[in-house]
Protein backbone atom coordinates (compact mmCIF):
# COMPACT_ATOMS: atom_id res chain seq x y z
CA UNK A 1 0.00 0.00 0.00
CA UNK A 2 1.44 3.45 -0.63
CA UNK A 3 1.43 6.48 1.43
CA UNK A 4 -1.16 8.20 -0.42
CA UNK A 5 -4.08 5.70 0.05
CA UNK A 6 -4.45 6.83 3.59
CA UNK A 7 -4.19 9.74 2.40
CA UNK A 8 -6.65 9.75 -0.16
CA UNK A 9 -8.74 7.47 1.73
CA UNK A 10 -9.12 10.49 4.60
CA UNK A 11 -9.61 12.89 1.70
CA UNK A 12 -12.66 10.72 0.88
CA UNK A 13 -14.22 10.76 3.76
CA UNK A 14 -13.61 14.40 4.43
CA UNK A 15 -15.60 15.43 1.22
CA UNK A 16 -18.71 12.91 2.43
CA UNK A 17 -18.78 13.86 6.14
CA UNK A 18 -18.99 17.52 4.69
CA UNK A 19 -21.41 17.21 2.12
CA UNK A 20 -23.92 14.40 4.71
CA UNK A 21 -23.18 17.11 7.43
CA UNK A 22 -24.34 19.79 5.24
CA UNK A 23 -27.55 18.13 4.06
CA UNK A 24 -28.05 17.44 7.83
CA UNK A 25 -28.01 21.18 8.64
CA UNK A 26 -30.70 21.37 6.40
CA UNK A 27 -33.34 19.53 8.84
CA UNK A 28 -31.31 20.88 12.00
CA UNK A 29 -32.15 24.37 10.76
CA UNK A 30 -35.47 23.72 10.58
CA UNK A 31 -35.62 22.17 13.84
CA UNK A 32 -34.34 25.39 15.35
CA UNK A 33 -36.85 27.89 14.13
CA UNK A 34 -39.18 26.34 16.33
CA UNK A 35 -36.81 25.33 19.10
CA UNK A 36 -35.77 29.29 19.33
CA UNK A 37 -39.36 30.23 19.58
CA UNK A 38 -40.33 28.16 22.83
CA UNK A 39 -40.24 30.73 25.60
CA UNK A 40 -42.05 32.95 23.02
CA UNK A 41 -44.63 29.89 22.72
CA UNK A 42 -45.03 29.44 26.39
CA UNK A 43 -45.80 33.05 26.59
CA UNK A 44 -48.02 33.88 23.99
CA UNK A 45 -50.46 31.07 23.19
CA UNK A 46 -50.24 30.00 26.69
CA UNK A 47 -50.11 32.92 28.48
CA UNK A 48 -47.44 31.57 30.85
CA UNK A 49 -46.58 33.80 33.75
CA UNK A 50 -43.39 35.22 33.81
CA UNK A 51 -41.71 32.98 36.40
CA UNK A 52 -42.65 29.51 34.29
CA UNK A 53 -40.98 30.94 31.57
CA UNK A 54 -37.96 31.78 33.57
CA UNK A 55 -37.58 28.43 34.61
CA UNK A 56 -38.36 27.01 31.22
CA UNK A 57 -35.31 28.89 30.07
CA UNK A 58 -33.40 27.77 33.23
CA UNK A 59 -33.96 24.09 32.21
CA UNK A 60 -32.50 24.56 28.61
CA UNK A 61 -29.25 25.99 30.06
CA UNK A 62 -29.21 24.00 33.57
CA UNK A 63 -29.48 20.67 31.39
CA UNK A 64 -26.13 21.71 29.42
CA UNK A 65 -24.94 20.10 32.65
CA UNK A 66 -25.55 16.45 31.71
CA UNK A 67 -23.11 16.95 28.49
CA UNK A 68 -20.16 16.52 30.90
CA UNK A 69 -21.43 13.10 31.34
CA UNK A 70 -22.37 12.95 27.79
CA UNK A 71 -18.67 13.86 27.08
CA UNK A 72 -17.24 11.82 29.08
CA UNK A 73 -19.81 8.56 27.86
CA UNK A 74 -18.87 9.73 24.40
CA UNK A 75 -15.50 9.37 24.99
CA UNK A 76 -15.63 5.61 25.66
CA UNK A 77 -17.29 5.51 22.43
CA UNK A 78 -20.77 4.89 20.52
CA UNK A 79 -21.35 8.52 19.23
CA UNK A 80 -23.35 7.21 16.22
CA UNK A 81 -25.30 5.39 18.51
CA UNK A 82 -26.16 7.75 21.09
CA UNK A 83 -26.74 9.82 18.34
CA UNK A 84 -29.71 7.80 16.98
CA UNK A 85 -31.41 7.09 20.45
CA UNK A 86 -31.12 10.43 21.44
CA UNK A 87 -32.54 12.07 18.65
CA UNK A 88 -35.45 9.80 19.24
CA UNK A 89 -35.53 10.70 22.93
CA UNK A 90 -35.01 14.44 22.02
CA UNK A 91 -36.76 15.27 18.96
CA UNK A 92 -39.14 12.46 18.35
CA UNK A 93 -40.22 13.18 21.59
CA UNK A 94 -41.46 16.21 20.28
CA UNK A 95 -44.80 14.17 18.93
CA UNK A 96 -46.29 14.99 22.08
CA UNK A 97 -46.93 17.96 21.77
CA UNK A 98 -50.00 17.28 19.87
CA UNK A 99 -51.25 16.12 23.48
CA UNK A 100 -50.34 19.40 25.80
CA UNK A 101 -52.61 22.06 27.02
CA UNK A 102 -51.27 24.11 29.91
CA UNK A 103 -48.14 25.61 30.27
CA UNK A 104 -46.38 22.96 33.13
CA UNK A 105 -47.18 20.56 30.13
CA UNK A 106 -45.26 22.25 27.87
CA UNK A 107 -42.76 22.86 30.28
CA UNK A 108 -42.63 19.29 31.37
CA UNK A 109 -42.08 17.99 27.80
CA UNK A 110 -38.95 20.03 27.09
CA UNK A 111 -37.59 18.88 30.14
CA UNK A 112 -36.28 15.44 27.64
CA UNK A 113 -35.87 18.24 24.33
CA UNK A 114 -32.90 19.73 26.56
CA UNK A 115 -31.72 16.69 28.05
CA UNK A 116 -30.65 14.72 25.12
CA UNK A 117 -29.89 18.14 23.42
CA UNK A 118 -26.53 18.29 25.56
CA UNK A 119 -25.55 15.05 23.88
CA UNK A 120 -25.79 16.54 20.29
CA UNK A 121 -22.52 18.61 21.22
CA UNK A 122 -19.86 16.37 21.92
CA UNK A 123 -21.02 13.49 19.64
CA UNK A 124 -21.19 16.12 16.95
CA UNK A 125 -17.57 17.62 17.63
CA UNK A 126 -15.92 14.18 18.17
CA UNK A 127 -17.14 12.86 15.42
CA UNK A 128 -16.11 16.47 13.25
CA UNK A 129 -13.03 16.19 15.13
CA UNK A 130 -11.88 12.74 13.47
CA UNK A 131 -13.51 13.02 9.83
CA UNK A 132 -12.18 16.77 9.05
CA UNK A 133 -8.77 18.75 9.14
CA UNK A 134 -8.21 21.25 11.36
CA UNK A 135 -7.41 23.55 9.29
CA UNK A 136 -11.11 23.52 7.48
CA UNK A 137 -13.28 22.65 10.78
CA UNK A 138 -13.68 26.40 10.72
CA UNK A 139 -14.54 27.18 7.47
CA UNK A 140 -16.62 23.64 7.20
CA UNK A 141 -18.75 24.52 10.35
CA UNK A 142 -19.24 27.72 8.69
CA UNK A 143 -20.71 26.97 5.80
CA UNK A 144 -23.11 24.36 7.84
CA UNK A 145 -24.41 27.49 9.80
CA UNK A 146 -24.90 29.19 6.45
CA UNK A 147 -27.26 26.40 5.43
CA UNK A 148 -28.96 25.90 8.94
CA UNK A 149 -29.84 29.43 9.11
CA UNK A 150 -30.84 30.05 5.94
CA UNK A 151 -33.42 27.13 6.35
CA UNK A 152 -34.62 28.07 9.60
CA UNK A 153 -34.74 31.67 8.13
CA UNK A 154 -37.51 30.23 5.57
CA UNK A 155 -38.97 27.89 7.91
CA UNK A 156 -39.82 30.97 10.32
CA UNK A 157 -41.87 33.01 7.46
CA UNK A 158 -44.01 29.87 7.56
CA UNK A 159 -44.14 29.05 11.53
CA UNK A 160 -44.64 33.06 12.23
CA UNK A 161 -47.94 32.96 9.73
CA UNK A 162 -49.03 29.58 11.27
CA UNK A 163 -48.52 30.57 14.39
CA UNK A 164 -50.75 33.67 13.87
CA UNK A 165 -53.37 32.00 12.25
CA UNK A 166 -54.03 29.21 15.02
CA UNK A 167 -52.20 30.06 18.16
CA UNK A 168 -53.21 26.58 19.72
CA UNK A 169 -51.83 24.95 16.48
CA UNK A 170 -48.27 24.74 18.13
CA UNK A 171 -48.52 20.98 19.06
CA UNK A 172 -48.89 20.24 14.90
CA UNK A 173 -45.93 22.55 14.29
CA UNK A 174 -43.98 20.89 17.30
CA UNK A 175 -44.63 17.48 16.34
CA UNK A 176 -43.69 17.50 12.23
CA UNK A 177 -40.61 20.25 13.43
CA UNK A 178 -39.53 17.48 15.74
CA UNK A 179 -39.58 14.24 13.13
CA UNK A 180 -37.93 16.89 10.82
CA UNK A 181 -35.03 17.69 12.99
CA UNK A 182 -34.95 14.27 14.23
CA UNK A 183 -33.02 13.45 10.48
CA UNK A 184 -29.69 15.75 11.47
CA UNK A 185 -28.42 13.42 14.28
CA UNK A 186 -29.90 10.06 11.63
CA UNK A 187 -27.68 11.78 9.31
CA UNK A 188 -24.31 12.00 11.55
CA UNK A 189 -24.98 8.31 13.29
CA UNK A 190 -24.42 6.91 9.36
CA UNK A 191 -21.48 8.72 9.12
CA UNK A 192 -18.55 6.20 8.66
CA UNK A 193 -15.12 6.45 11.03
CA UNK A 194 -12.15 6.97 10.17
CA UNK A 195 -9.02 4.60 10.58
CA UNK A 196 -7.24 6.34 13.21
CA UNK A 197 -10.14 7.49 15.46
CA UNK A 198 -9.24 6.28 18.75
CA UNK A 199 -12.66 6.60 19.97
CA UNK A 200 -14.62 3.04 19.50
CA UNK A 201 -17.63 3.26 17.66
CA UNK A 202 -19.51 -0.32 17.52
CA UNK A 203 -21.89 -1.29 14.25
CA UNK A 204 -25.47 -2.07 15.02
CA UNK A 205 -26.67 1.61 15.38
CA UNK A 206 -30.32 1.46 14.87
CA UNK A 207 -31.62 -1.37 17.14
CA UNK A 208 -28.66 -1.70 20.03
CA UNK A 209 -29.91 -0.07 23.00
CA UNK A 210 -26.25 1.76 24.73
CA UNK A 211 -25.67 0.20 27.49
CA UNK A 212 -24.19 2.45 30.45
CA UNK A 213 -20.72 1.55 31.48
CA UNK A 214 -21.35 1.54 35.27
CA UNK A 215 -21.77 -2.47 36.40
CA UNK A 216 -23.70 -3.08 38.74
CA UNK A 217 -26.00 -0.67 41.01
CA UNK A 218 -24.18 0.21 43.71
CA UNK A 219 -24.44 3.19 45.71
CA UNK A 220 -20.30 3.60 46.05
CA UNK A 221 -19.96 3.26 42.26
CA UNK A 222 -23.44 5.56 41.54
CA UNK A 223 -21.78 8.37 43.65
CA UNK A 224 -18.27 7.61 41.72
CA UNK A 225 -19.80 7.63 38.60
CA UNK A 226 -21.28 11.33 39.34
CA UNK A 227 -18.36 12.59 40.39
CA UNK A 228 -15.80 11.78 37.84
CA UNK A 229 -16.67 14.10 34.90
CA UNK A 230 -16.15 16.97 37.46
CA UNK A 231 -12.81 15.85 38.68
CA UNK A 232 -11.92 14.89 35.21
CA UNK A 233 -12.98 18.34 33.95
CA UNK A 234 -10.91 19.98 36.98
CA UNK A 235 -8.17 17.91 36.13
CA UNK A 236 -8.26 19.18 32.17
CA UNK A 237 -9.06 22.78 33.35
CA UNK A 238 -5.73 22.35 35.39
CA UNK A 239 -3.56 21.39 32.75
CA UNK A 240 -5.09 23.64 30.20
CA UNK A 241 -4.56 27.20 32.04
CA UNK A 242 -5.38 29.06 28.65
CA UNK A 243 -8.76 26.29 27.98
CA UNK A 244 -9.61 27.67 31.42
CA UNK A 245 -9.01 30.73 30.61
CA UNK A 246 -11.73 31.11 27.36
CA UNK A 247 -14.23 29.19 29.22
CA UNK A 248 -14.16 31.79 31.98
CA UNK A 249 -15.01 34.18 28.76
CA UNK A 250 -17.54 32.35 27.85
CA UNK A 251 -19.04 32.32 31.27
CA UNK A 252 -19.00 36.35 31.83
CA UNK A 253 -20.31 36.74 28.16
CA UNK A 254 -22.71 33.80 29.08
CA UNK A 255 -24.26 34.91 31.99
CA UNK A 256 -25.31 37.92 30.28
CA UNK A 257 -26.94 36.46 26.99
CA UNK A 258 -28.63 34.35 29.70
CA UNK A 259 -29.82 37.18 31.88
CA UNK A 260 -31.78 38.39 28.57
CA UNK A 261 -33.11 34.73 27.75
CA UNK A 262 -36.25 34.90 30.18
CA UNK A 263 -36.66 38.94 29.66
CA UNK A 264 -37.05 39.54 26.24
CA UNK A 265 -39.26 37.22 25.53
CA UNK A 266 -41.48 39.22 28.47
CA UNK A 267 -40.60 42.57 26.86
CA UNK A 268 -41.98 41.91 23.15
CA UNK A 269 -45.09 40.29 24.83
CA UNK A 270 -45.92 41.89 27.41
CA UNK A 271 -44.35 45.65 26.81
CA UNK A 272 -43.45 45.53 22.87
CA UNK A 273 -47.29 43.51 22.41
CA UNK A 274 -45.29 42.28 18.65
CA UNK A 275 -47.34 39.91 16.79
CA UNK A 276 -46.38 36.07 16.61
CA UNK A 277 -45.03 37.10 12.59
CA UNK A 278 -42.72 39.80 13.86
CA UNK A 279 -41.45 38.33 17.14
CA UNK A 280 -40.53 35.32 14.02
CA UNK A 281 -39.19 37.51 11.65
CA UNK A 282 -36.73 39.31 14.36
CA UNK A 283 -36.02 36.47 16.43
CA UNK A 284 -35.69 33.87 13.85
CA UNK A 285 -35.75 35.44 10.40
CA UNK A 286 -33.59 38.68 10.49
CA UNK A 287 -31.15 36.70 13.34
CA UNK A 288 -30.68 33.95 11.57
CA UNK A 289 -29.82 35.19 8.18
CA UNK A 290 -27.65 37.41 9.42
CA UNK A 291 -25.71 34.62 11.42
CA UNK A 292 -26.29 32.44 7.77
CA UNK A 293 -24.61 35.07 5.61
CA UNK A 294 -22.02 35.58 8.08
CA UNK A 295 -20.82 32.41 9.52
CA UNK A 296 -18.57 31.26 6.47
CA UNK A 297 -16.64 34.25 6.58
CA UNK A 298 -16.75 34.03 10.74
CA UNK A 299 -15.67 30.35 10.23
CA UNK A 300 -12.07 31.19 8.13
CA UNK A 301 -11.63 34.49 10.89
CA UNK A 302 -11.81 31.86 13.37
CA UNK A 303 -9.40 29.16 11.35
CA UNK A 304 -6.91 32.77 11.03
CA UNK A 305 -7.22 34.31 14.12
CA UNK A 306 -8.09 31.33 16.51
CA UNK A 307 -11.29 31.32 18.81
CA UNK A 308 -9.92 33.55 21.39
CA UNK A 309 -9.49 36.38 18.72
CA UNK A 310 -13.08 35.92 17.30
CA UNK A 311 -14.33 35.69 20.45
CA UNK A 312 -12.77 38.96 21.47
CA UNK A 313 -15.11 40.86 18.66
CA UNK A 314 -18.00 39.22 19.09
CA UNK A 315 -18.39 39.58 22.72
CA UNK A 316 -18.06 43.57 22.18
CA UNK A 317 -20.20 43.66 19.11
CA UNK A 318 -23.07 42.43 21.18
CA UNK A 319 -22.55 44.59 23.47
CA UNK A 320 -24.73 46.49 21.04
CA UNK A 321 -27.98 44.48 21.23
CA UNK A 322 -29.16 44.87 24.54
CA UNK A 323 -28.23 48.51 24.21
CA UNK A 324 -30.48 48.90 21.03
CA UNK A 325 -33.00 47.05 22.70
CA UNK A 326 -33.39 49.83 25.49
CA UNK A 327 -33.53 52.22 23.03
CA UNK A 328 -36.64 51.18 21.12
CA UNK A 329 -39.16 52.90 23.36
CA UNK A 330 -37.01 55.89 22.63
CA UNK A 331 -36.64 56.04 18.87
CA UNK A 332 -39.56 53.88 17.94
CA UNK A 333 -42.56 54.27 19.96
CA UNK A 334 -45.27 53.78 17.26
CA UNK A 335 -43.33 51.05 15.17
CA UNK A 336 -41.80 48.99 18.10
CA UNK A 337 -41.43 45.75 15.56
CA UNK A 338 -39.00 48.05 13.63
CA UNK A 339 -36.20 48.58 16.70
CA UNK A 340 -37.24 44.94 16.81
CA UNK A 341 -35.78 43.78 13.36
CA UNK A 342 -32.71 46.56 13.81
CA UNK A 343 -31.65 45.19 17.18
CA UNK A 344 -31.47 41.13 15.79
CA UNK A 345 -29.89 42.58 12.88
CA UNK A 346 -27.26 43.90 15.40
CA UNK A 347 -27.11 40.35 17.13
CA UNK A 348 -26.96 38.47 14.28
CA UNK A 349 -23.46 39.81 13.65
CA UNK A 350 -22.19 39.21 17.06
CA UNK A 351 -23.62 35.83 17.20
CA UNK A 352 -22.38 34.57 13.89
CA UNK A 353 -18.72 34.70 15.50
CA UNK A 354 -20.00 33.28 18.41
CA UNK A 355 -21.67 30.77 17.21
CA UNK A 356 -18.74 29.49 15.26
CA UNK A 357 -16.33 28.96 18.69
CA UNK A 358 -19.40 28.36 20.79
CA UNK A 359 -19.64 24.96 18.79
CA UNK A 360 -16.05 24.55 17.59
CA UNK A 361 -13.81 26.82 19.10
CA UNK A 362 -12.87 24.26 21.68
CA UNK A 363 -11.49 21.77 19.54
CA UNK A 364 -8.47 24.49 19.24
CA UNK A 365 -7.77 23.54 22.07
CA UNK A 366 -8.30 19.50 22.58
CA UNK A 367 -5.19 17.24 22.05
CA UNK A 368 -6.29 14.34 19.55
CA UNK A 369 -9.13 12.60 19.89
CA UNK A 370 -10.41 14.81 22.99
CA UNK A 371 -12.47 17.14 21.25
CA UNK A 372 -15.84 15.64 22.80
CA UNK A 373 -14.23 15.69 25.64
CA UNK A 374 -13.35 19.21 25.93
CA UNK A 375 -16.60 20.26 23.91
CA UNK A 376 -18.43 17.98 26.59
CA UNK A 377 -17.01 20.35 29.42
CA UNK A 378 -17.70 23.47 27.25
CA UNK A 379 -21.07 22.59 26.87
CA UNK A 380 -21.49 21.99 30.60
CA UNK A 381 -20.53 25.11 32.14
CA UNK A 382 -23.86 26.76 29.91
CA UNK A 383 -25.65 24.49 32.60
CA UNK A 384 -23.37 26.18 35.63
CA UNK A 385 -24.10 29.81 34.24
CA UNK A 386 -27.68 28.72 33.36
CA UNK A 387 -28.50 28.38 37.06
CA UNK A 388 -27.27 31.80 37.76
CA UNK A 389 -28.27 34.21 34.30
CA UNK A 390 -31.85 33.96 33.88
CA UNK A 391 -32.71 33.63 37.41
CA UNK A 392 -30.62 36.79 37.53
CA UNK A 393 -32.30 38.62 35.11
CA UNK A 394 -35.44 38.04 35.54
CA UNK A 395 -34.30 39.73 39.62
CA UNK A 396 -32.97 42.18 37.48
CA UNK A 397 -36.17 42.97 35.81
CA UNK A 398 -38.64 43.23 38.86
CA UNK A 399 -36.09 45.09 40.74
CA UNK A 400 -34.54 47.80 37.72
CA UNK A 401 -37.44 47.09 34.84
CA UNK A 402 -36.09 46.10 31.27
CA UNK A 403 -33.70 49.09 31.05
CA UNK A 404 -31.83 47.91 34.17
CA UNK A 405 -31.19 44.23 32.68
CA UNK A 406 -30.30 45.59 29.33
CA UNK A 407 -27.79 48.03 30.51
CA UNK A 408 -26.71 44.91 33.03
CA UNK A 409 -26.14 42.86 29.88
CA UNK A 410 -24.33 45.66 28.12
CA UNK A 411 -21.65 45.70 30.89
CA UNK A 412 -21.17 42.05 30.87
CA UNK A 413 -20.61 41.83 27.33
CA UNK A 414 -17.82 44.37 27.25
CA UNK A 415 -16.36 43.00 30.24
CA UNK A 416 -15.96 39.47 28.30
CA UNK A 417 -14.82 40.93 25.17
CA UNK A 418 -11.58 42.66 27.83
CA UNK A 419 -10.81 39.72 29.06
CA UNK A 420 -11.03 37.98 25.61
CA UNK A 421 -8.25 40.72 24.64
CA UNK A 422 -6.19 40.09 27.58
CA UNK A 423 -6.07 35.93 27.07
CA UNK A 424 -5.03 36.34 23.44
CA UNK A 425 -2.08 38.89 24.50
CA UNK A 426 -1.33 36.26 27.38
CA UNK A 427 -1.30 33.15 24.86
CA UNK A 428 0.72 35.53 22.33
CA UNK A 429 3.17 35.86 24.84
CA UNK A 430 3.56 32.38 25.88
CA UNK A 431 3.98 31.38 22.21
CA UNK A 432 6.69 33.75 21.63
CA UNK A 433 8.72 32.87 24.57
C-alpha cells in the first residue's frame, strides 16, 4: 500500500462527512426555528406567567450540565449510537406535543428536548473532530451554519404565519418540526469512522440499546460515577490554564446572553405587544440570516485568528444588542417591531462569530481525539451559568425594569470581550517565549 491511500482514503471521507453534514443542517435548521421560539410559545399562546418561563429557560441551560457526562460517555465511544437514540428521545419526543394544554405541560415535555440536546454537542464535535482537518473545521462549520440558518430563516416566514393563524396549532408545528429535525443526528450516526479514530464506535446503530458503562447498582460506584466528569474536567481545566481561561469568557459573556433569555421574551409580549409574525421575523428570520450570511466568513476568521481572537469581537459587538433594545421605546414608539428587526440585525453579527467557537472553538484547544471531551465540558458550564443568568435577570427585571437588565447585559458583554483581549495577549506571549 502506498502512502497516499491513507491519504486519499481520509480525503474521501472528508468530502462525504462535509457534504452528509451539510444536508443534515438542512433539517437541524429547521428544527431550530421552532426550538428558538419556545419561551415565546409558552408566553403567547399560553399565556405563561413570567416565572414559568424563567424556569423554562433555566432548564435549557441548567441541562447543558448532563453533556459533561455525555462527554465523558462519548468518549468511551458509541457517538453514532447515542446519536440515533437520542434524537429519538429528544426530537421524536417532540410528537407529544400534539397532546399538551397548559403551560407545566409544555414545560414538562422540554424537560427530555434539553436533556438529550446536551448530547448533540460532543457526539457532533468528536465525530467532526476525526472526519475533518483542522485547518477547514472552521470554514466547514461555517458553511453548515450558512445552510442551517438560511433554512430556519424560511422555515420561520411559515411558523410566524401559522402561528398567527391558530395560536393553539403549536402541538402540529412541534410534532412534524420534531420528526424533521430528528433526520440531522440520523444523518451523523451513518457517518462512517475513520481509521485512526481512537474513539470506539460499535456497528449495530439502529436497534442496540447503549448500554451504560457503570456495572452493577451500587451506591459507592453511583456516587463515583457522578463525580468523575467533574474531577476529570478539573483535572483538564488544570492542565489547560489558557482552555480555562476562554471558558471563563464564555461564562462572563454567558451569563449575560442568559440574563436576557427569560426577559425579552417578556418585553416583546408583554411591553413591545409584537405579533407572533414579527417576534418570528426578528427572532428567527432577520437573526438567523444574518448569522447564515455571516458564519462562512466568521468560520475562516476563526481558522486565522483562533477562537480567542473571534471571540474577542463578538463579545463587544453584542454589546450592542441589549443597548439597542433599550432604546426602542425611545426612537420607535409607534413602530416597536421596527427597533425589533434593527436590534437582531445587530445580534446576528455578534452571534455569527460566536456561534462558530461556541460549537467549535474548543477543539483548538483538545489534544487528539479529545475534542468531545473538551466540547463535553464546554457545553457543561452553559448548565453552571444557566442556574445563575436567567434567574438573575429576571431579579434584574422586577427590581430595575427592562432598562436595568439591558444596561446589566451591556456591561457584561464588554467585560468578556476585555478579558477575551487580555487571554489572546497572554497566549501571544507564551507562544513567543
Amino acid at each position: 500500500m502506498t502512502t497516499a491511500s491513507p491519504q486519499a482514503a481520509a480525503l474521501a471521507l472528508e468530502r462525504l462527512t462535509v457534504r452528509r453534514y451539510l444536508l443534515g443542517m438542512v433539517a437541524q435548521g429547521a428544527w431550530w426555528a421552532g426550538y428558538i421560539l419556545f419561551p415565546f410559545v409558552l408566553g403567547k399562546s399560553l399565556a405563561a406567567p413570567g416565572w414559568l418561563v424563567t424556569v423554562s429557560v433555566t432548564m435549557e441551560t441548567t441541562a447543558m450540565l448532563a453533556a459533561l457526562y455525555w462527554g465523558h460517555l462519548l468518549a468511551k465511544g458509541g457517538r453514532r449510537r447515542w446519536l440515533f437514540w437520542g434524537g429519538l428521545g429528544g426530537r421524536v419526543a417532540l410528537l407529544l406535543m400534539l397532546a399538551v394544554r397548559t403551560p407545566l405541560q409544555f414545560v414538562l415535555l422540554l424537560g427530555p428536548v434539553y436533556f438529550f440536546l446536551a448530547l448533540i454537542y460532543p457526539a457532533q464535535n468528536g465525530i467532526l473532530q476525526a472526519n475533518i482537518r483542522p485547518e477547514r473545521r472552521g470554514a466547514v462549520f461555517g458553511w453548515g451554519a450558512l445552510v442551517s440558518n438560511l433554512t430556519a430563516a424560511v422555515t420561520s416566514l411559515v411558523v410566524g404565519r401559522v402561528l398567527d393563524a391558530d395560536p393553539a396549532s403549536f402541538g402540529k408545528v412541534y410534532a412534524v418540526l420534531g420528526l424533521v429535525g430528528f433526520l440531522y443526528p440520523l444523518t451523523l450516526s451513518r457517518l462512517p469512522r475513520p481509521a485512526h479514530d481512537p474513539t470506539p464506535d460499535p456497528t449495530g446503530v439502529f436497534f442496540t440499546v447503549p448500554r451504560l458503562p457503570l456495572g452493577p447498582i451500587r451506591w459507592g460506584r453511583l456516587a463515583g460515577a457522578l463525580v468523575l466528569p467533574f474531577r476529570e474536567a478539573a483535572a483538564t481545566f488544570g492542565r489547560d490554564r489558557a482552555y480555562f481561561w476562554y471558558e471563563m469568557n464564555f461564562m462572563i459573556y454567558g451569563t449575560s446572553f442568559l440574563m436576557l433569555g427569560p426577559v425579552v421574551p417578556l418585553y416583546f409580549v408583554n411591553e413591545l405587544d409584537l405579533s407572533y409574525q414579527a417576534i418570528s421575523s426578528a427572532r428567527v428570520l432577520i437573526a438567523t440570516t444574518g448569522v447564515a450570511l455571516l458564519s462562512p466568513l466568521s468560520g475562516r476568521l476563526m481558522d486565522r485568528l483562533h477562537p480567542v481572537g473571534l471571540s474577542t469581537i463578538s463579545y463587544a459587538t453584542l454589546s450592542a444588542f441589549p443597548a439597542m433594545l433599550a432604546l426602542i421605546s425611545v426612537f420607535f414608539p409607534d413602530r416597536p417591531e421596527l427597533g425589533a428587526y434593527l436590534a437582531f440585525a445587530v445580534y446576528s453579527l455578534g452571534m455569527a462569530g460566536v456561534n462558530v467557537t461556541w460549537n467549535v472553538g474548543s477543539i483548538a484547544f483538545a489534544p487528539e481525539g479529545q475534542g468531545g471531551h473538551y466540547q463535553g465540558i464546554h457545553v457543561a458550564l452553559v448548565g453552571i451559568r444557566g442556574l445563575i443568568g436567567p434567574a438573575l435577570g429576571f431579579a434584574v427585571y422586577r427590581l430595575l425594569g427592562y432598562q436595568g437588565v439591558f444596561l446589566a447585559a451591556v456591561l457584561i458583554f464588554l467585560a468578556a470581550s476585555g478579558s477575551s483581549a487580555l487571554l489572546g495577549r497572554w497566549m501571544g506571549r507564551r507562544a513567543g517565549a
